[in-house]
N, C-alpha and C. Protein backbone atom coordinates (compact mmCIF):
# COMPACT_ATOMS: atom_id res chain seq x y z
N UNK A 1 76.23 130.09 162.58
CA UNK A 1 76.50 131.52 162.71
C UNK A 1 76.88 132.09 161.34
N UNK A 2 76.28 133.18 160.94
CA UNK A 2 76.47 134.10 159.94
C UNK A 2 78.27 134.43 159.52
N UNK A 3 78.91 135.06 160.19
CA UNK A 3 80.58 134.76 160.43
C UNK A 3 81.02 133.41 159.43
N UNK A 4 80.67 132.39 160.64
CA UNK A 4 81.63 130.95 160.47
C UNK A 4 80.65 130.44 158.97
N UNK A 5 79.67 130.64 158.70
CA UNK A 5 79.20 130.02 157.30
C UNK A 5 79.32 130.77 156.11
N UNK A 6 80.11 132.23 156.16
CA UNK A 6 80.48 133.42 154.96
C UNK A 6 82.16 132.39 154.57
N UNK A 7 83.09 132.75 155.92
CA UNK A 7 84.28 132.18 155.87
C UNK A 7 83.64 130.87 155.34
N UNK A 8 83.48 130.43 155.43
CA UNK A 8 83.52 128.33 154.92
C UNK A 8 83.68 128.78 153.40
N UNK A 9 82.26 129.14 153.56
CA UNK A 9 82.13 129.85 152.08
C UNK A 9 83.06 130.27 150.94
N UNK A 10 83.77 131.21 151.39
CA UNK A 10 84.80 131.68 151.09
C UNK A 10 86.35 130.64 150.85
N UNK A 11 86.25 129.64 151.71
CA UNK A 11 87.60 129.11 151.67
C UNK A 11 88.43 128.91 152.84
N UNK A 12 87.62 130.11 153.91
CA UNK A 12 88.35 130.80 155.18
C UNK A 12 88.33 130.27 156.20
N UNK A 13 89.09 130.34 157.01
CA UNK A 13 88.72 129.64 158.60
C UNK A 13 87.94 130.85 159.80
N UNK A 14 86.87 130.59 159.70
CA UNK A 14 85.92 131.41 160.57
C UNK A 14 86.85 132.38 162.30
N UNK A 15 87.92 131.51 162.58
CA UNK A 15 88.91 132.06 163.49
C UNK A 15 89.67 133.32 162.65
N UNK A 16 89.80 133.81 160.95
CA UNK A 16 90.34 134.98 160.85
C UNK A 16 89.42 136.04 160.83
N UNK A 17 88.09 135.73 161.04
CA UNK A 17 87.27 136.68 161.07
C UNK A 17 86.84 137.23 162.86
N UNK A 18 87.37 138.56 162.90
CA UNK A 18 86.83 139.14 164.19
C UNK A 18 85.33 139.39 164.14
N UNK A 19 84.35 139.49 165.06
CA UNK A 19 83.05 139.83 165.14
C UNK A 19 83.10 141.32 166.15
N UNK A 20 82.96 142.13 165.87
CA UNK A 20 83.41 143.69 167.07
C UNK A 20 81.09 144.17 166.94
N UNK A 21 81.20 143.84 168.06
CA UNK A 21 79.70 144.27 168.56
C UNK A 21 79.50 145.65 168.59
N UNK A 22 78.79 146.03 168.02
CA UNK A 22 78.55 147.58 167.70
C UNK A 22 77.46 147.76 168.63
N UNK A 23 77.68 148.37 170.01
CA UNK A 23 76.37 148.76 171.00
C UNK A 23 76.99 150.17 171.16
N UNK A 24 76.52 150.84 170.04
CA UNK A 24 76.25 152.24 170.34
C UNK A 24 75.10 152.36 170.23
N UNK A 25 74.45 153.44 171.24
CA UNK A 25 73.00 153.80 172.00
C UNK A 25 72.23 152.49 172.79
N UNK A 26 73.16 151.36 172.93
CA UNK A 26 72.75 150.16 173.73
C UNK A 26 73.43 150.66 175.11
N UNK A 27 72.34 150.37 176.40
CA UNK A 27 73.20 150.70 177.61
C UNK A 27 74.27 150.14 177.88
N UNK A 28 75.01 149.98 179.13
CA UNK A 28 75.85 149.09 179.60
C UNK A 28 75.66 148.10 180.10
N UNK A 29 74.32 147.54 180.60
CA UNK A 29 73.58 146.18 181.02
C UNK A 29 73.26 145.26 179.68
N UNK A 30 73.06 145.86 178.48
CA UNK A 30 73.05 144.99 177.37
C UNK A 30 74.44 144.55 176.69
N UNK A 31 75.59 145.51 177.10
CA UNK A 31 76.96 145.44 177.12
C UNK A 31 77.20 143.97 177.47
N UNK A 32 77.00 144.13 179.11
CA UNK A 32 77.14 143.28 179.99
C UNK A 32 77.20 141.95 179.66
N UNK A 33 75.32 141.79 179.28
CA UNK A 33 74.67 140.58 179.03
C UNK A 33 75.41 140.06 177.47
N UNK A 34 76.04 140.62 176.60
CA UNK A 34 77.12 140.39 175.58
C UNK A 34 77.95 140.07 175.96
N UNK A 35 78.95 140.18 176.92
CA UNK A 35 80.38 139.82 177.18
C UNK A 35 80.33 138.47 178.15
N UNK A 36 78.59 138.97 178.82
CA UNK A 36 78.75 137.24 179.56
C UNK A 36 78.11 136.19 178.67
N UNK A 37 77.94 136.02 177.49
CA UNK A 37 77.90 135.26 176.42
C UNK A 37 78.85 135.18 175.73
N UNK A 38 79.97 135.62 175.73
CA UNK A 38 81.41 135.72 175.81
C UNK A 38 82.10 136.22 174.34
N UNK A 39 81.52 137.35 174.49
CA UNK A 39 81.65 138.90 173.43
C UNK A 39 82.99 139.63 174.31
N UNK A 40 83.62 140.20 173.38
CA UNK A 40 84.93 140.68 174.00
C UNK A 40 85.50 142.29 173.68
N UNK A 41 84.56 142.22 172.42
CA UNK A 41 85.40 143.30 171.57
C UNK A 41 83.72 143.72 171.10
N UNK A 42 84.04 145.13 171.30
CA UNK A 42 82.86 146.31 171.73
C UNK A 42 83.12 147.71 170.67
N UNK A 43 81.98 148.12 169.74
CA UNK A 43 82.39 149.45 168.71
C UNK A 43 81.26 150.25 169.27
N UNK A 44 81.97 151.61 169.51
CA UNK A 44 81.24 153.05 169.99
C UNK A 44 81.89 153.69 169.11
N UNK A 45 80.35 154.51 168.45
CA UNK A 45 80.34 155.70 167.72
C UNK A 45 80.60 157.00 168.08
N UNK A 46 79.85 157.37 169.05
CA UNK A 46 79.52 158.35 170.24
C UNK A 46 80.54 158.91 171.04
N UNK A 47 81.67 159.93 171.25
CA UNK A 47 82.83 159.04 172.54
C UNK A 47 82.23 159.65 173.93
N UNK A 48 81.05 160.61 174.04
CA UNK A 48 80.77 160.43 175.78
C UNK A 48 80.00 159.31 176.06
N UNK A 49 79.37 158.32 175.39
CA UNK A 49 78.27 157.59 175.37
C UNK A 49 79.33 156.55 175.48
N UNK A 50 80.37 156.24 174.84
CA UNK A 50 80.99 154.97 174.58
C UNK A 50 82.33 155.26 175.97
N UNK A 51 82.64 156.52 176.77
CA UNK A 51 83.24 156.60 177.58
C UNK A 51 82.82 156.34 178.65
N UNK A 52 81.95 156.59 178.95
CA UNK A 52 80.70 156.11 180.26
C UNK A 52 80.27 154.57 179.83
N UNK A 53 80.45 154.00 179.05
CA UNK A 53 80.36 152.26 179.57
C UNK A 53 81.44 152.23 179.29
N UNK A 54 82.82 152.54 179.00
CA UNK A 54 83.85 152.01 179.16
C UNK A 54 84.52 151.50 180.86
N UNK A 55 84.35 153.28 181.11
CA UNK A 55 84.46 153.49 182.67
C UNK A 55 83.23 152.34 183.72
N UNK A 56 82.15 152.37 182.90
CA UNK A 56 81.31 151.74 183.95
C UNK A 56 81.51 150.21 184.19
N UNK A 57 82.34 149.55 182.80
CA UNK A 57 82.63 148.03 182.73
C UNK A 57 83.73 147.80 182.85
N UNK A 58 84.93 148.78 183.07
CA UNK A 58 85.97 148.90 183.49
C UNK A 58 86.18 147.28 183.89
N UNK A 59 85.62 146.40 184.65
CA UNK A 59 86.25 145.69 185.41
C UNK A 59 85.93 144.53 184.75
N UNK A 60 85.54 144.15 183.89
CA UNK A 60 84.95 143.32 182.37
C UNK A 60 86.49 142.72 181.80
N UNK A 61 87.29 143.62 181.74
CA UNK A 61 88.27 143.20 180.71
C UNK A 61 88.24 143.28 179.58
N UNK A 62 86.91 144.13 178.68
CA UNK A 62 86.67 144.22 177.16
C UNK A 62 87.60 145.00 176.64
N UNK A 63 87.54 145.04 175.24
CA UNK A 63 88.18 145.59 174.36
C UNK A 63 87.39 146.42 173.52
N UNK A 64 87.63 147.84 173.66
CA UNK A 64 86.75 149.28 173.30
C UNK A 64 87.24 149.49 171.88
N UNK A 65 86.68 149.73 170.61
CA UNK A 65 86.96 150.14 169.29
C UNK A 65 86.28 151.10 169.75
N UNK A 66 86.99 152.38 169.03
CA UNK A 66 85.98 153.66 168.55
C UNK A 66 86.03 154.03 166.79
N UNK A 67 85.03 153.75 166.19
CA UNK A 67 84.64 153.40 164.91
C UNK A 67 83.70 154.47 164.19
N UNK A 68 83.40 156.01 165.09
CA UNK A 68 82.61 156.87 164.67
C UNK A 68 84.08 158.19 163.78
N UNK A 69 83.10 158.74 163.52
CA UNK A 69 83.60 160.35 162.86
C UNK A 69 84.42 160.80 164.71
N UNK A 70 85.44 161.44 164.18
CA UNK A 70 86.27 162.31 165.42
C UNK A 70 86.78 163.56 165.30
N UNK A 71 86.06 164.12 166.23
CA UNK A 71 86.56 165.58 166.37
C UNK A 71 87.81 165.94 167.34
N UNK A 72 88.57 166.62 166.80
CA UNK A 72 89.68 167.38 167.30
C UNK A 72 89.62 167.53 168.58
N UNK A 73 88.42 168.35 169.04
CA UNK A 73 88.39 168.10 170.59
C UNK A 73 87.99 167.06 171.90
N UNK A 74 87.35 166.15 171.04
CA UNK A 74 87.49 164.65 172.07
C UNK A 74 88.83 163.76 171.34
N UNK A 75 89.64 164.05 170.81
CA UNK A 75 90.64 163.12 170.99
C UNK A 75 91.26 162.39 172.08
N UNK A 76 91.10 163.25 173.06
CA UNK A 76 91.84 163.07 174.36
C UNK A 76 91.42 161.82 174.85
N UNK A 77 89.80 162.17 175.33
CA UNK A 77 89.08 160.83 175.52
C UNK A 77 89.46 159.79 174.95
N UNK A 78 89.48 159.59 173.96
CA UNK A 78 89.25 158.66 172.85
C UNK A 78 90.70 157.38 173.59
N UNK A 79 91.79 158.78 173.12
CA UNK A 79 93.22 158.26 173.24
C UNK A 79 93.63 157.31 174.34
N UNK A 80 92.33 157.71 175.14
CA UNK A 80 93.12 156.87 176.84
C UNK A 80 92.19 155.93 177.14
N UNK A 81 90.91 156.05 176.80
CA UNK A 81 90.23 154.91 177.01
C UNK A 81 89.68 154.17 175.98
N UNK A 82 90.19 153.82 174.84
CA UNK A 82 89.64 152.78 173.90
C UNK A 82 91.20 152.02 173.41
N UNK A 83 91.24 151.08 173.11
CA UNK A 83 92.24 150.26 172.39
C UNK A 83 92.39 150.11 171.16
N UNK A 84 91.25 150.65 170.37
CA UNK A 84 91.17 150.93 168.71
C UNK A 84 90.63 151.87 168.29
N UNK A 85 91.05 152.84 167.15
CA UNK A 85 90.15 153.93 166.35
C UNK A 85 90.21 153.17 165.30
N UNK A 86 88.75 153.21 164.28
CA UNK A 86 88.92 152.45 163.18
C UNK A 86 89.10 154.14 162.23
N UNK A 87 88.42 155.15 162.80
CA UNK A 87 87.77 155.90 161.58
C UNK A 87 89.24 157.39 161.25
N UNK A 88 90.47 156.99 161.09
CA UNK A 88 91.36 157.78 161.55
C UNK A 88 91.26 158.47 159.63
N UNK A 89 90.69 159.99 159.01
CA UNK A 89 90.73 159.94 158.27
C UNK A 89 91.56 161.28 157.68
N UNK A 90 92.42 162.09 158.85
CA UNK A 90 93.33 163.07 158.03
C UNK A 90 94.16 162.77 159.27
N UNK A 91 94.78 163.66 159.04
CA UNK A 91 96.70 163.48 159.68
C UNK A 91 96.41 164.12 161.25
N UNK A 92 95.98 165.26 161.19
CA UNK A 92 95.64 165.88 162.22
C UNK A 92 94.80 165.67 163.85
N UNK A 93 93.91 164.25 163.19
CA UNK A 93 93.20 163.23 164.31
C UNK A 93 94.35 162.59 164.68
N UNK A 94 95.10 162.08 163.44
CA UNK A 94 95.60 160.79 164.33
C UNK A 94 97.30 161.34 164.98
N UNK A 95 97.83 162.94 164.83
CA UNK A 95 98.89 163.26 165.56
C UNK A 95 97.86 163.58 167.15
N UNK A 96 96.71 164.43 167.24
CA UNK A 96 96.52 164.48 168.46
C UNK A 96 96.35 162.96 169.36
N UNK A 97 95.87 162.12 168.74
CA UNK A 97 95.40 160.53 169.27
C UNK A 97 96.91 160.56 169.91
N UNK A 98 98.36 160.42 169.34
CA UNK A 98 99.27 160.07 169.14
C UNK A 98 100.19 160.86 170.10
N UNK A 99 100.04 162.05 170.33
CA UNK A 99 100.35 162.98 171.39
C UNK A 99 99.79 162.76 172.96
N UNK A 100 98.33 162.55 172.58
CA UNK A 100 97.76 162.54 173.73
C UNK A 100 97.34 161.19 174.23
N UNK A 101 97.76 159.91 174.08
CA UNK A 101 97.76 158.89 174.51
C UNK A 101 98.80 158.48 175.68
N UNK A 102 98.27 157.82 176.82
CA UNK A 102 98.98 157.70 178.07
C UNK A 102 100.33 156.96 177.57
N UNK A 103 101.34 157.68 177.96
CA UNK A 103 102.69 156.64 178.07
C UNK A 103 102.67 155.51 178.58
N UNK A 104 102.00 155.04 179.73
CA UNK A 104 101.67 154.01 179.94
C UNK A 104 101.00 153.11 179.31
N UNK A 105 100.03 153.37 178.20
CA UNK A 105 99.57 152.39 177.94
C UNK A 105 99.89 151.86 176.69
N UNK A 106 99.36 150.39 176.01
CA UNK A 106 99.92 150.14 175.35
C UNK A 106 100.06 151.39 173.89
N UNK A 107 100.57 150.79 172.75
CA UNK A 107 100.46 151.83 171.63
C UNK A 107 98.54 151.70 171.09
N UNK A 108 98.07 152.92 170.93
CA UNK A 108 96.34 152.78 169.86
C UNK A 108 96.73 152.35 168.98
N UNK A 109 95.77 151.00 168.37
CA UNK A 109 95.71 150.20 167.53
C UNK A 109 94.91 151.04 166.77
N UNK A 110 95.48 151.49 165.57
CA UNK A 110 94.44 152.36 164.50
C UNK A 110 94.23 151.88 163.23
N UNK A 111 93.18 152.23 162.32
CA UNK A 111 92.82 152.25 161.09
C UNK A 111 92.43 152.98 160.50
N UNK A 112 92.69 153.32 159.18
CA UNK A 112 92.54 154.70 158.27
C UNK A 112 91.45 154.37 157.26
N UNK A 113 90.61 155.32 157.81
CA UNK A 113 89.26 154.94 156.93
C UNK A 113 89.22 155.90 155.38
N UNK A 114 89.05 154.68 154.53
CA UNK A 114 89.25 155.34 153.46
C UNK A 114 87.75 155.34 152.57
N UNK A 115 87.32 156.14 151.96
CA UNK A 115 85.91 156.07 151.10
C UNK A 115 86.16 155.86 149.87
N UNK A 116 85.93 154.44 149.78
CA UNK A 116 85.79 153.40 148.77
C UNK A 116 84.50 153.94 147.56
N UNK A 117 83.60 154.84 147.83
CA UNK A 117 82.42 154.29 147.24
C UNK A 117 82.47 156.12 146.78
N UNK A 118 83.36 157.40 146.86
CA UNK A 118 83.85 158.32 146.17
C UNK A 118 81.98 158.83 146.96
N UNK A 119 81.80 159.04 147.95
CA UNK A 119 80.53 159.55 148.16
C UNK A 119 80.83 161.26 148.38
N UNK A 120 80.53 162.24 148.53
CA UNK A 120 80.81 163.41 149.16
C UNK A 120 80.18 163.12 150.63
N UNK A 121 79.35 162.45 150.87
CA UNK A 121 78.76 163.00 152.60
C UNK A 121 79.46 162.06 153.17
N UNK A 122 80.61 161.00 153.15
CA UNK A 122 80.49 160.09 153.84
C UNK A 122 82.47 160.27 154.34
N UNK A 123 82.84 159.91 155.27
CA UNK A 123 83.58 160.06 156.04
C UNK A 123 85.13 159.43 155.22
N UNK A 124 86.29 159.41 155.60
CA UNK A 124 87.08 158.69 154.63
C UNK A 124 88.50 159.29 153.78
N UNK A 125 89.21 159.18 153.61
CA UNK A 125 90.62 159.44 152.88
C UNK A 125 90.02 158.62 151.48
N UNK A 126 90.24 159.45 150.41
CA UNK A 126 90.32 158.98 148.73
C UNK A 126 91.39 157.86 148.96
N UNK A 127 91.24 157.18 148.28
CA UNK A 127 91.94 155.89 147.79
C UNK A 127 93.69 156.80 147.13
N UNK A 128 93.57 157.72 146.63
CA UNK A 128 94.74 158.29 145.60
C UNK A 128 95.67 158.79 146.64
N UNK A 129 94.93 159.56 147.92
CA UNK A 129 95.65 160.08 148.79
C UNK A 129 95.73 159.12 150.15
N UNK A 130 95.61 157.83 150.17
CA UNK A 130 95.95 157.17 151.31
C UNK A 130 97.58 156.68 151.53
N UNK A 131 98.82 156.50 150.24
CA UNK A 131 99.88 156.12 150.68
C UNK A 131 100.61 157.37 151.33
N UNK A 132 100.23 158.89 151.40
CA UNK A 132 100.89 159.48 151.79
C UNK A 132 100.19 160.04 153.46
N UNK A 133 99.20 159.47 153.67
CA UNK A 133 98.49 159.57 154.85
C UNK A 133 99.46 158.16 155.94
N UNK A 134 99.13 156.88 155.17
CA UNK A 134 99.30 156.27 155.98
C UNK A 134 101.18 155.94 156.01
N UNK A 135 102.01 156.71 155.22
CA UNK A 135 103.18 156.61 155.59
C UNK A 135 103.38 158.24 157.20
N UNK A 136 102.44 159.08 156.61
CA UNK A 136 102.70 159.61 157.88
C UNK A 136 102.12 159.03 159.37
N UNK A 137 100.98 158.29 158.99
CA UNK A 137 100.39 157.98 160.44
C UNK A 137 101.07 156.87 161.13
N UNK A 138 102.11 155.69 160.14
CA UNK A 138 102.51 154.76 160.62
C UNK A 138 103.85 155.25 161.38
N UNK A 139 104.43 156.74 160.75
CA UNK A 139 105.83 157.31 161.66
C UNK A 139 105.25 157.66 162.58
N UNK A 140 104.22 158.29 163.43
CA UNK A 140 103.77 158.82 164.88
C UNK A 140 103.86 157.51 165.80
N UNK A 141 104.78 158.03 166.90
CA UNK A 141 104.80 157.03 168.44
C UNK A 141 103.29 157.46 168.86
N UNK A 142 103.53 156.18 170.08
CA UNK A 142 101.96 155.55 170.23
C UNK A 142 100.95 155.24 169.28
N UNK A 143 101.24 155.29 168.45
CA UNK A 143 100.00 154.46 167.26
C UNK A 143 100.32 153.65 166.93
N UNK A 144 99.97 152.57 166.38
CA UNK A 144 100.35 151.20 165.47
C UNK A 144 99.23 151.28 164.30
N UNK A 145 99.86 151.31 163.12
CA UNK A 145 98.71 151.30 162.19
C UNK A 145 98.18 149.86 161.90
N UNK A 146 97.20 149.34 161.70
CA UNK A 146 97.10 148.00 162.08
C UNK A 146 96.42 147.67 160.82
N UNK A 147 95.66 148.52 159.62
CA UNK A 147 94.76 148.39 158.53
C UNK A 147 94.02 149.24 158.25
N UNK A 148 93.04 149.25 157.42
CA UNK A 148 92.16 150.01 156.53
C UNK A 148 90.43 149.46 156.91
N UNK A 149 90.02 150.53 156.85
CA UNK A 149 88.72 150.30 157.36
C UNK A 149 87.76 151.35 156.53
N UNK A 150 86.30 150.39 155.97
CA UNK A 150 85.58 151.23 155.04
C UNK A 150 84.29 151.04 155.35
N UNK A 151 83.18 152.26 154.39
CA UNK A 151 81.72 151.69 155.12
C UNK A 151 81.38 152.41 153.53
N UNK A 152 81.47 151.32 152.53
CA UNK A 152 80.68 151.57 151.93
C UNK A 152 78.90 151.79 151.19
N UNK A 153 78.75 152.35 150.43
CA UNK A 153 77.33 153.32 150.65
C UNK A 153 76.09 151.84 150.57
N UNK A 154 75.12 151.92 151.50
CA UNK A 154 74.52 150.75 151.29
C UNK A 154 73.67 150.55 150.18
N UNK A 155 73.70 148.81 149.41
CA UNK A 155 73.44 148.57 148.46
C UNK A 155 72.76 146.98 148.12
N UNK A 156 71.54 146.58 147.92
CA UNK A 156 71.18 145.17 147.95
C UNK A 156 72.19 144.44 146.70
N UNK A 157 73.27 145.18 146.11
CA UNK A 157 73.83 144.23 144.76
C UNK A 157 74.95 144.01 145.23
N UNK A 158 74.56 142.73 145.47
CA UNK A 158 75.90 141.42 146.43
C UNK A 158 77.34 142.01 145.20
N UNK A 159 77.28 142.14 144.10
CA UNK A 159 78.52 142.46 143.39
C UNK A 159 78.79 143.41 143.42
N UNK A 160 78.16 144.74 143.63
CA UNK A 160 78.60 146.28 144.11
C UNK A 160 79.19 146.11 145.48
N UNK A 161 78.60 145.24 146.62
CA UNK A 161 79.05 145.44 147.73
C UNK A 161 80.97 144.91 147.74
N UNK A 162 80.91 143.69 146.71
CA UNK A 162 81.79 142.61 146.79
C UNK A 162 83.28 143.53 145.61
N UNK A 163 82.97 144.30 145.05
CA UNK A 163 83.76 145.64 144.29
C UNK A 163 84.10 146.10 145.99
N UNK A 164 83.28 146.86 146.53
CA UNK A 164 84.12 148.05 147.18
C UNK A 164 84.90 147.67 148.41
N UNK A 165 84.66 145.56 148.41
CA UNK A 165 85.27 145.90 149.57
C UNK A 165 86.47 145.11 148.94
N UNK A 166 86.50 145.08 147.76
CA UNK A 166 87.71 144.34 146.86
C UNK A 166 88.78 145.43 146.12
N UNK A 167 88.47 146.48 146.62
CA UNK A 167 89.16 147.54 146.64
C UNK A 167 89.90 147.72 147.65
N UNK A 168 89.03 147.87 148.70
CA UNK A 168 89.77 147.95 150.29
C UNK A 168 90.83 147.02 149.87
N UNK A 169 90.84 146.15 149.87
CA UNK A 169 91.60 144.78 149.83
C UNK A 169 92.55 145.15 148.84
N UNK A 170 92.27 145.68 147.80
CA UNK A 170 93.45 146.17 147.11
C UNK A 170 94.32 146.69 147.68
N UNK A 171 94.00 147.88 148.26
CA UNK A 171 94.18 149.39 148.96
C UNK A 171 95.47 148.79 149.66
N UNK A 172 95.20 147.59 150.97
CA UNK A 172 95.81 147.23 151.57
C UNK A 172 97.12 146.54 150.98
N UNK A 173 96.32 146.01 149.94
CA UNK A 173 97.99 144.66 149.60
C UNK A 173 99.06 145.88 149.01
N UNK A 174 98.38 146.80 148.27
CA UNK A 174 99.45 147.81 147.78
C UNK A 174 100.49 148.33 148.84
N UNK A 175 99.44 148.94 150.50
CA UNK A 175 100.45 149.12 151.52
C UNK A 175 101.44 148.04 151.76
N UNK A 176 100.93 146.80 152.23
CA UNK A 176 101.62 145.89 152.59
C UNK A 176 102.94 145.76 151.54
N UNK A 177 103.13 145.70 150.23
CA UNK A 177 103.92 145.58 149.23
C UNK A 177 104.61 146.52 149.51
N UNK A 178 104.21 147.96 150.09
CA UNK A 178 105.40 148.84 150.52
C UNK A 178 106.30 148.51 151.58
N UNK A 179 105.74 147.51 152.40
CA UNK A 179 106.38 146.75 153.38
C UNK A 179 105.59 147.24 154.99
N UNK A 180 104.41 147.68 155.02
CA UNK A 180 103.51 148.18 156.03
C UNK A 180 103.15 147.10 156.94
N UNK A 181 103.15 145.85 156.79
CA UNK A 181 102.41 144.66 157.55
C UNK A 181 101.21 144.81 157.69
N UNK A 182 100.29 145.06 157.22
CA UNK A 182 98.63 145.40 157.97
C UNK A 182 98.50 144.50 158.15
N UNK A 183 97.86 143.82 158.85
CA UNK A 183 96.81 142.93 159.19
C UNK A 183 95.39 143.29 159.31
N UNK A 184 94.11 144.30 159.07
CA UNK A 184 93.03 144.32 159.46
C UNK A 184 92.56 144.93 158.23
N UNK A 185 91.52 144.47 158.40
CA UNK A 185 90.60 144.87 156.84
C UNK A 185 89.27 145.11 157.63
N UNK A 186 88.64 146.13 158.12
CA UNK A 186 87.61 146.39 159.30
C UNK A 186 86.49 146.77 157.85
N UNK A 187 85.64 146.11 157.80
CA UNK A 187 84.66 146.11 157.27
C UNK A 187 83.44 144.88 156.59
N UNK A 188 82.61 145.77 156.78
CA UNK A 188 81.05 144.78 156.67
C UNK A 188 80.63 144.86 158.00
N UNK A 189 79.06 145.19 157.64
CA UNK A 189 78.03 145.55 158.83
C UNK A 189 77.34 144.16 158.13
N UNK A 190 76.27 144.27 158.96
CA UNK A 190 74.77 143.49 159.22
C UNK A 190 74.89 143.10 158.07
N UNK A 191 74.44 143.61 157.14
CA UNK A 191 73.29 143.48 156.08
C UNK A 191 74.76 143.23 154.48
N UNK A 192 75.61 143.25 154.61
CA UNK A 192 76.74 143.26 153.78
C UNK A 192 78.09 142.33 154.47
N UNK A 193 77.76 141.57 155.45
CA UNK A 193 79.09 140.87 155.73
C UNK A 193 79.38 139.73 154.97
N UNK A 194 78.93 139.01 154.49
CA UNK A 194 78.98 137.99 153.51
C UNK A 194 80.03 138.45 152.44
N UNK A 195 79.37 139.36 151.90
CA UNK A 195 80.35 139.74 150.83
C UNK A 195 81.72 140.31 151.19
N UNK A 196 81.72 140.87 152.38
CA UNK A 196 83.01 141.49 153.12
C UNK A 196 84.31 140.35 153.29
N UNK A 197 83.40 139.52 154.22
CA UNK A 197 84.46 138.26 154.49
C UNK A 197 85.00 137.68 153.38
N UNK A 198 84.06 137.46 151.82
CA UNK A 198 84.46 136.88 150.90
C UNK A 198 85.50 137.74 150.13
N UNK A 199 85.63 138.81 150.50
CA UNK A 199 86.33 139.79 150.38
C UNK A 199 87.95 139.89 150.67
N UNK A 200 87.58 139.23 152.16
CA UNK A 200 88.76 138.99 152.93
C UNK A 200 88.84 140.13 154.28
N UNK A 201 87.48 140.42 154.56
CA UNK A 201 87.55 141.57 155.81
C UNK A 201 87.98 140.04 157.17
N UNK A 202 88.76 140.91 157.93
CA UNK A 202 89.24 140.34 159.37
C UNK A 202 88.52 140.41 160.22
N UNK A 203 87.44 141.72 160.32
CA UNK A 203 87.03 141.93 161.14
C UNK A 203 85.58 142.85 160.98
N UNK A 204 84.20 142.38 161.30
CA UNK A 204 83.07 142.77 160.74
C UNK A 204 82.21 143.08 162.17
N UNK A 205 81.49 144.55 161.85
CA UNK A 205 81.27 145.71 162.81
C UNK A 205 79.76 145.14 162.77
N UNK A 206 79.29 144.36 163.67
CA UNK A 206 77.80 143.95 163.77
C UNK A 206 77.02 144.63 164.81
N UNK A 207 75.99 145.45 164.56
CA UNK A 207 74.92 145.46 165.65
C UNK A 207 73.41 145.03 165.86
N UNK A 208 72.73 145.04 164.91
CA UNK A 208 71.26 144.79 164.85
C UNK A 208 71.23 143.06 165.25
N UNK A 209 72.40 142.52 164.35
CA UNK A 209 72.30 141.21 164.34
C UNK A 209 72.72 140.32 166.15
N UNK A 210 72.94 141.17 166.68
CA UNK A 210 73.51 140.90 168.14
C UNK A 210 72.55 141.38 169.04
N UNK A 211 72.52 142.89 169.16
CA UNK A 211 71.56 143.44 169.79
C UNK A 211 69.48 143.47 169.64
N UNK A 212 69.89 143.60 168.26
CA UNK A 212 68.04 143.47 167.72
C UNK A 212 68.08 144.84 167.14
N UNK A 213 66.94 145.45 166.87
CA UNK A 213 66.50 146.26 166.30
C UNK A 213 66.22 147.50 167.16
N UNK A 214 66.64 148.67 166.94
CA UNK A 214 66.38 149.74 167.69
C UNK A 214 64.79 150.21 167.87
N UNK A 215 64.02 150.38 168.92
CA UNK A 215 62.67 150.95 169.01
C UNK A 215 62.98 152.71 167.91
């Protein structure tokens, strides 16, 4: 497996690396046929698309990331039926997440996506302005800030990829040194996880390589 032979690679034990199956625009029967091969942990972009197989597998026991761009007005959704936001990138997403999450349930496991790669179109908190983001997002009840999560711009140069996610990795130890605890470094897709893990990502957002190729 791609995963367990990056970690070796690296030094790592293939158990610190999460694998989170990215079936957005995959139905809920290809869901399915993933979790009974014993897939656990599920990333939706979409949140009516990724709320309707949440609800429909309800009885699965999976674990829902929501890992897309978020608007102000599906927070609500988001808040009550997924167990992770990776893409939390101004203050204002993650007080409504934080407001509007069931008392009952546990705290949202979040991550503050930061843009590593200084793009204008691409989603993300600057690197300069993340200690004052993530000291506010880690004071809001019901959230747990759990790490940093990036999608930098795609690139075939294994050492450009292996920079931006060695930044992330910076990004983080700096929080942690403030005394933050992160644990998650959410990054590397398909075509860039190698370099992620060697990186030190925890946890790598796969879809083509699970699902196949979109018609």
């Amino acid at each position: 497996m791609r995963i367990a032979a990056a970690a070796q690679a690296a030094g790592r034990q293939p158990a610190e690396v999460r694998l989170l199956a990215v079936s957005k625009t995959w139905p809920a029967d290809s869901v399915r046929e993933a979790a009974a091969a014993g897939q656990q942990a599920f990333g939706e972009n979409y949140v009516q698309e990724g709320v309707t197989k949440v609800e429909a597998l309800a009885g699965l026991g999976l674990e829902w990331h929501f890992i897309g761009p978020l608007q102000s007005n599906k927070t609500r959704l988001v808040a009550n039926h997924f167990a992770w936001v990776h893409s939390i990138d101004r203050l204002k997403i993650a007080e409504r997440l934080s407001e509007q999450r069931d008392v009952h349930l546990p705290p949202l496991n979040v991550c503050i996506q930061v843009n590593v790669s200084g793009e204008d179109s691409k989603s993300g908190v600057a690197p300069a302005e993340l200690p004052e983001l993530a000291e506010a997002v880690a004071a809001l009840p019901r959230l747990c800030l759990r790490g940093l999560m990036a999608i930098p711009e795609p690139t075939p140069d294994v050492a450009v990829q292996r920079a931006r996610f060695a930044s992330l990795r910076a990004l983080r130890d700096e929080l942690n040194g403030a005394g933050y605890g992160l644990d998650t470094l959410s990054m590397g897709m398909s075509d860039d996880l190698e370099a992620a893990i060697a990186e030190g990502s925890t946890m790598v957002r796969v879809g083509t390589a699970i699902f196949g190729s979109r018609a």
